[in-house]
N, C-alpha and C. Protein backbone atom coordinates (compact mmCIF):
# COMPACT_ATOMS: atom_id res chain seq x y z
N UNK A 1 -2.57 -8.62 -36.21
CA UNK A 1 -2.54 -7.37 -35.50
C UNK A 1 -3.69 -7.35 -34.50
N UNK A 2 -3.14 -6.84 -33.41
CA UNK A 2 -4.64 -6.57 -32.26
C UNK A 2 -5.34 -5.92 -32.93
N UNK A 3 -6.51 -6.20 -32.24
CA UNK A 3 -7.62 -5.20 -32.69
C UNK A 3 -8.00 -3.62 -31.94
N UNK A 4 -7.08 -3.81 -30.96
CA UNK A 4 -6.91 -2.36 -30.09
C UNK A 4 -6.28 -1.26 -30.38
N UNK A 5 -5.18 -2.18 -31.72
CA UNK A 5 -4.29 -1.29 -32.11
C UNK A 5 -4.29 -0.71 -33.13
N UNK A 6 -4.46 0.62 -34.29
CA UNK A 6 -4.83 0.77 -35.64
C UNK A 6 -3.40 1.25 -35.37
N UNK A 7 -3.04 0.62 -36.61
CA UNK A 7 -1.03 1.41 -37.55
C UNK A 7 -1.83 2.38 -38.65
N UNK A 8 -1.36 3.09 -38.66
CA UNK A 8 -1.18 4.24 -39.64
C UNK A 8 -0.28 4.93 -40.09
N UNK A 9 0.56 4.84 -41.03
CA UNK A 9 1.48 5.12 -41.89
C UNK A 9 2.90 5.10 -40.88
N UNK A 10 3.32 4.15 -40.01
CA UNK A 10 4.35 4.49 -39.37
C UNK A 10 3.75 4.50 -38.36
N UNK A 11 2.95 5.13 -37.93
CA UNK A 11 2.02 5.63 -36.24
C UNK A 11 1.49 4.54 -35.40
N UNK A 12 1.47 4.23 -34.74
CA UNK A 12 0.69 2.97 -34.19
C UNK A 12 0.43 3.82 -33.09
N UNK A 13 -0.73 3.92 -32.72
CA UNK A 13 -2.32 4.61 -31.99
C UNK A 13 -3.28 3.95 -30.65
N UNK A 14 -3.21 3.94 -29.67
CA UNK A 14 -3.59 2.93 -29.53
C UNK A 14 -5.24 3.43 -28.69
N UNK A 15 -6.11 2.57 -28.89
CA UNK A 15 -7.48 3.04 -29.05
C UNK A 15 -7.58 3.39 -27.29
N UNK A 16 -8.70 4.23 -26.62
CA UNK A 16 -8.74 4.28 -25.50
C UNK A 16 -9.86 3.34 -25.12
N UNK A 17 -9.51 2.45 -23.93
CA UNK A 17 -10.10 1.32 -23.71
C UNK A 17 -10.64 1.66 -21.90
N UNK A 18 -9.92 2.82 -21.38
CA UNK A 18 -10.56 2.65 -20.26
C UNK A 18 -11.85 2.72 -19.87
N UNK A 19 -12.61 3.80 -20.74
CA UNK A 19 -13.69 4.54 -20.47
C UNK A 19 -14.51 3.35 -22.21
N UNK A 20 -15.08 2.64 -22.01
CA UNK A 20 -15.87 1.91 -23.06
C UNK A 20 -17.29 2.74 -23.26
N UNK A 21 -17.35 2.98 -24.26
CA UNK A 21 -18.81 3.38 -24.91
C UNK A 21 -19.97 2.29 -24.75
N UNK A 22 -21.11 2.77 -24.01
CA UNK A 22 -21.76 2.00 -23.31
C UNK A 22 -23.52 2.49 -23.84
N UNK A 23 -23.94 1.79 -23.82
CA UNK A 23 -25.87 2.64 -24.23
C UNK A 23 -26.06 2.41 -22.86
N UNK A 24 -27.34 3.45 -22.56
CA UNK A 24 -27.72 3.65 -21.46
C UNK A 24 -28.46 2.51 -21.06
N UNK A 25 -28.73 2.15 -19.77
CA UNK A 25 -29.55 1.32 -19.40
C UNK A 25 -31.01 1.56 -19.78
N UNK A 26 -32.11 0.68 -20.12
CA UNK A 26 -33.56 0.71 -20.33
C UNK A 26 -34.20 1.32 -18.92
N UNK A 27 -35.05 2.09 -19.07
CA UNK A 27 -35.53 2.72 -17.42
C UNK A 27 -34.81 3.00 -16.67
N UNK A 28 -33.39 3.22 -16.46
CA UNK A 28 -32.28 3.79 -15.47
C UNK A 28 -31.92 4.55 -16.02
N UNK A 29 -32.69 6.32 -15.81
CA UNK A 29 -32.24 7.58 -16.61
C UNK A 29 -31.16 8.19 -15.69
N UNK A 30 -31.41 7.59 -14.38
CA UNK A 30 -30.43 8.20 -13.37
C UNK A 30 -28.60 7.52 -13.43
N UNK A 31 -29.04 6.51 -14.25
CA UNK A 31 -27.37 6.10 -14.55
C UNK A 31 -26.81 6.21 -15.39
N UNK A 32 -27.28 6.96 -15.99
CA UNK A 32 -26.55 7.04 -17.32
C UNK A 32 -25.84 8.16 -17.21
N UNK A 33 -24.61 8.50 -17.61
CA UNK A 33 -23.44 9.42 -17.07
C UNK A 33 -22.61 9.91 -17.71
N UNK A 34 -22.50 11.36 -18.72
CA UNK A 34 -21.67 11.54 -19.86
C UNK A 34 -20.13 11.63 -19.06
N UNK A 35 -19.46 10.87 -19.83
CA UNK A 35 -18.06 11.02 -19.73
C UNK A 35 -17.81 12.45 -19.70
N UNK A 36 -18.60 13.62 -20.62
CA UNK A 36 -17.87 14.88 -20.93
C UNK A 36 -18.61 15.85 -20.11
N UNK A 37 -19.23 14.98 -19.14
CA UNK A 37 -19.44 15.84 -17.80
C UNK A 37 -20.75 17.12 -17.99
N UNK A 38 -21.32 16.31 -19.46
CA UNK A 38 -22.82 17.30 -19.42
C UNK A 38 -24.09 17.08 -18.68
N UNK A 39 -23.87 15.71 -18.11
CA UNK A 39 -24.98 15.36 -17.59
C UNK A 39 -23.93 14.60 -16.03
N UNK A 40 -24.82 15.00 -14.90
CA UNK A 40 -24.11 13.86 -14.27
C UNK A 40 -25.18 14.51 -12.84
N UNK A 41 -25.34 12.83 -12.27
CA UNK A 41 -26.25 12.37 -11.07
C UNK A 41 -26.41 13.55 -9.59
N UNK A 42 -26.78 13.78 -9.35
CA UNK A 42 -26.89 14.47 -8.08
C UNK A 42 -26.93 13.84 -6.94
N UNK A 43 -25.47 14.58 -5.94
CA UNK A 43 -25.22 13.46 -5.17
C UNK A 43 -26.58 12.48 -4.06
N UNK A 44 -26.08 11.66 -3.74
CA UNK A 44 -27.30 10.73 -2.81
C UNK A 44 -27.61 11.22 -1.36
N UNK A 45 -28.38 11.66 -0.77
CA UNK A 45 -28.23 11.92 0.69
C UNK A 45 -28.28 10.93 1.59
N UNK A 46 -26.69 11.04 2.13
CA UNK A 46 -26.68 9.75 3.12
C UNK A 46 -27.10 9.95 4.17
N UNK A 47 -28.56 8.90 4.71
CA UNK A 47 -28.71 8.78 6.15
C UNK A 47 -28.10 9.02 7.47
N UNK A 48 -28.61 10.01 8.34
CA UNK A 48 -27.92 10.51 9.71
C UNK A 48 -27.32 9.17 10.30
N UNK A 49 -28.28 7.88 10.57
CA UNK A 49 -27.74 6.84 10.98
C UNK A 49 -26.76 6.08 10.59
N UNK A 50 -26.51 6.11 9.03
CA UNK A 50 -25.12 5.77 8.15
C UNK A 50 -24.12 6.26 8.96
N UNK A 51 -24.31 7.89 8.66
CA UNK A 51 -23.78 8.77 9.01
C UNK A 51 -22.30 8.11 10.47
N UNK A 52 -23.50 8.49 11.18
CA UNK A 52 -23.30 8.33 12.79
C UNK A 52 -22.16 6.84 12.94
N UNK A 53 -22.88 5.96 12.15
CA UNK A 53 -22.41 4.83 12.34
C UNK A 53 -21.02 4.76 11.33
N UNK A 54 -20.58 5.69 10.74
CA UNK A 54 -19.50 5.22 9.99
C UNK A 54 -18.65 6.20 10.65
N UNK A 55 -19.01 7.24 11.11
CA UNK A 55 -17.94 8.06 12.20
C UNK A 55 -17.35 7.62 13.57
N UNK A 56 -18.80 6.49 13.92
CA UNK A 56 -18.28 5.73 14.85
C UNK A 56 -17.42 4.59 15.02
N UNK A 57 -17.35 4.22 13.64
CA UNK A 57 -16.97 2.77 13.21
C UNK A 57 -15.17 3.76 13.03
N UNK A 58 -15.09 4.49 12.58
CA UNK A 58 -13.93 5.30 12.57
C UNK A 58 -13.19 5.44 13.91
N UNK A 59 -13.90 6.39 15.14
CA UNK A 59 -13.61 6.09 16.06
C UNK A 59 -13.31 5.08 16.81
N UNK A 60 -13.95 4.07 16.65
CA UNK A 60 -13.54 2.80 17.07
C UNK A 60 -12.43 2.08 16.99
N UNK A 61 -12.11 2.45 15.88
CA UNK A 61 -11.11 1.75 15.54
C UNK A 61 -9.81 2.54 15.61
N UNK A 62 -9.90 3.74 15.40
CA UNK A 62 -8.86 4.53 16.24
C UNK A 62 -8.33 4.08 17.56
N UNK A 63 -9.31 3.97 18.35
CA UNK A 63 -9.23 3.86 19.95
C UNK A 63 -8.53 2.67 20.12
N UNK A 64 -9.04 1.50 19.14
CA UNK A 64 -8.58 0.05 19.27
C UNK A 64 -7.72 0.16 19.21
N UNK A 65 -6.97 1.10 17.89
CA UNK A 65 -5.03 0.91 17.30
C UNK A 65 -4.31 1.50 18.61
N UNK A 66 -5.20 1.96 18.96
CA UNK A 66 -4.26 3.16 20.33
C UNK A 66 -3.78 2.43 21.43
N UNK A 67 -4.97 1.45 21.68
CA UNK A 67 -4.86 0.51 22.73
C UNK A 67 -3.78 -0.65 22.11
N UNK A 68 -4.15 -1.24 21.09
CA UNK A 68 -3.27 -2.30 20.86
C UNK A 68 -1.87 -1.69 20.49
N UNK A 69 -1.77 -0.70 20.21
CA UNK A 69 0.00 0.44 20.01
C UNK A 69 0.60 0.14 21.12
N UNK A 70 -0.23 0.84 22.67
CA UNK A 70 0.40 0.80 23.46
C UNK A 70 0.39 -0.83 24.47
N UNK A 71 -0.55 -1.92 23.89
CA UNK A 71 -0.38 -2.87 24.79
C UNK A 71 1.01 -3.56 24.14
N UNK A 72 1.21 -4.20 22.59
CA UNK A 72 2.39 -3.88 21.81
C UNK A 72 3.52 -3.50 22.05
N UNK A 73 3.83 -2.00 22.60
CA UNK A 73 5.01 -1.25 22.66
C UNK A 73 5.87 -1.80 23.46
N UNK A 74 5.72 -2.43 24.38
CA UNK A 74 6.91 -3.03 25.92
C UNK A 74 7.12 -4.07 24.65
N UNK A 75 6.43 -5.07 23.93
CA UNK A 75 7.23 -6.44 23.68
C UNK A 75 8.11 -5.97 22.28
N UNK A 76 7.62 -4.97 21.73
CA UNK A 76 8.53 -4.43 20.86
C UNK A 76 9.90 -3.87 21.34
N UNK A 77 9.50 -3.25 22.25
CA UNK A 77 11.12 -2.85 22.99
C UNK A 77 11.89 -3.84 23.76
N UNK A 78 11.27 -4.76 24.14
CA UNK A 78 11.87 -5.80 25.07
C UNK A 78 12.66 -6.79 23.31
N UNK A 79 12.07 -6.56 22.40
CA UNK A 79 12.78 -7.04 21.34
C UNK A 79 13.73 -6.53 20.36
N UNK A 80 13.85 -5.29 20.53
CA UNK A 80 14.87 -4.24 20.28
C UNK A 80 16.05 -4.29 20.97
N UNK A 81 15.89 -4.75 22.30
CA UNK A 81 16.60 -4.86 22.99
C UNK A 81 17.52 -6.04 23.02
N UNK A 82 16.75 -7.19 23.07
CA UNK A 82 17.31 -8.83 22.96
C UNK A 82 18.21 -8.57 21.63
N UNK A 83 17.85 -7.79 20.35
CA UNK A 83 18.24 -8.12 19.15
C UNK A 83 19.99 -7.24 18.77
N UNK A 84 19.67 -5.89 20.01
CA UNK A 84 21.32 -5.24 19.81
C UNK A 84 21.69 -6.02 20.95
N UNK A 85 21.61 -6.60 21.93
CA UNK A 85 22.77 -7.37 22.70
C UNK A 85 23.37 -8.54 21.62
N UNK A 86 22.51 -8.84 20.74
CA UNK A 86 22.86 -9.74 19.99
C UNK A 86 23.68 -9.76 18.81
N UNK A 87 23.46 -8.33 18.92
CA UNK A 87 24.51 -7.41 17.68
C UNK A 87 25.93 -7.56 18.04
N UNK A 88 25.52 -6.44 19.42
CA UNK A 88 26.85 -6.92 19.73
C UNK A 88 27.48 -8.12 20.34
N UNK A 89 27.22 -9.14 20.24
CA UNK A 89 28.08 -10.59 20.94
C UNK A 89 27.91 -10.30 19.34
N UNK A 90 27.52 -10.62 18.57
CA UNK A 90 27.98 -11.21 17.26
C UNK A 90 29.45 -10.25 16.79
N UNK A 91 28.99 -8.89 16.64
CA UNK A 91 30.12 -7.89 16.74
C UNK A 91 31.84 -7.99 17.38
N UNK A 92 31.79 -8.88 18.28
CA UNK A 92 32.41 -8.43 19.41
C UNK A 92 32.99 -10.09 18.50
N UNK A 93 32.40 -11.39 18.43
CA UNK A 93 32.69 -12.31 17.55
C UNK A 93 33.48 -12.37 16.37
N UNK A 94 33.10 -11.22 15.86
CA UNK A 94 33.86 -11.46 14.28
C UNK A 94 35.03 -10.27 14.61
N UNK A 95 35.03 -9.23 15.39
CA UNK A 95 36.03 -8.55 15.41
C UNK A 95 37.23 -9.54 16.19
N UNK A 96 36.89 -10.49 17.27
CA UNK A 96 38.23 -11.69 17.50
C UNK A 96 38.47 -11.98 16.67
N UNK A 97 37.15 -13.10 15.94
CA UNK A 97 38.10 -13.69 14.63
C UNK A 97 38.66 -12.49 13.52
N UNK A 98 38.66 -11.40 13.54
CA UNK A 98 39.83 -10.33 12.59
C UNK A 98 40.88 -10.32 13.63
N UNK A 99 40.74 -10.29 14.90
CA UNK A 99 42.22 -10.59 15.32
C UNK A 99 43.02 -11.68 14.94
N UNK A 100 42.55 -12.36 15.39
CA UNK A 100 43.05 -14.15 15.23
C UNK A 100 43.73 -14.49 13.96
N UNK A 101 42.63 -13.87 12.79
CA UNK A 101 43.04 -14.17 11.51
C UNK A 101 44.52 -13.04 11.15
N UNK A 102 44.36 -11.92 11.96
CA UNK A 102 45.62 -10.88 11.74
C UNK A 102 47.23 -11.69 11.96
N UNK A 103 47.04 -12.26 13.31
CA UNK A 103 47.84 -12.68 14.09
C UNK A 103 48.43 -13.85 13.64
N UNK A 104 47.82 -14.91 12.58
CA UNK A 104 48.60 -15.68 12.29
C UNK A 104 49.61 -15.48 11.40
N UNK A 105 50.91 -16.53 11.31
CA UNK A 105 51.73 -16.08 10.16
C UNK A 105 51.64 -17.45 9.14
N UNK A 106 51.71 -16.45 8.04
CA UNK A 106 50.96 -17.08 6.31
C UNK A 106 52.19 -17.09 5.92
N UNK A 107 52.88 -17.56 4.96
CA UNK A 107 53.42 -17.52 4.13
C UNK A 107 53.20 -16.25 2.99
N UNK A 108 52.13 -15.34 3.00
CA UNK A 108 51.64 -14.40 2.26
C UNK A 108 51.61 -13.16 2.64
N UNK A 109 52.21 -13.02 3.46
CA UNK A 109 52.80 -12.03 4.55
C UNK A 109 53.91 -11.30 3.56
């Protein structure tokens, strides 16, 4: 039997493994963190320059997708395009051969 698992009369239980019971670190009073939410860290104050730089790093990359969307968009449509002319010749293909195949005479006729 696992060891994760205790049976009890019929019941099989299975232990909670996400959250592991842990001792606190030696001299790290600031990490130590009750699961039941009696104790817990006060948030960190992030640097204006973090800051700045991760709003920008955001923007940036906005602007980039915008640009590469629209440099993108013509060869996407120029391939939308190639792919239904191609629909239809194929279309236009198999609906002959349903003629062709109509038109002959079978014995099963």
């Amino acid at each position: 039997m696992r060891r994760d698992v205790q049976a009890t009369s019929g019941d099989v239980r299975r232990k909670d493994l996400r959250f592991p019971a842990r001792p606190p670190l030696p001299g790290c009073p600031a990490l130590t963190v009750s699961l039941g939410g009696d104790t817990m860290v006060p948030p960190v104050q992030v640097s204006p320059l973090i800051k700045f730089a991760r709003y920008s790093a955001l923007l940036l990359g906005m602007a980039y997708g915008s640009a590469r969307f629209s440099y993108l968009k013509p060869f996407a449509e120029e391939d939308r395009r190639i792919e239904a002319e191609e629909k239809k010749k194929q279309e236009e293909a198999a609906r002959i051969a349903r003629e062709l195949a109509a038109q002959e005479d079978t014995i099963l006729k």
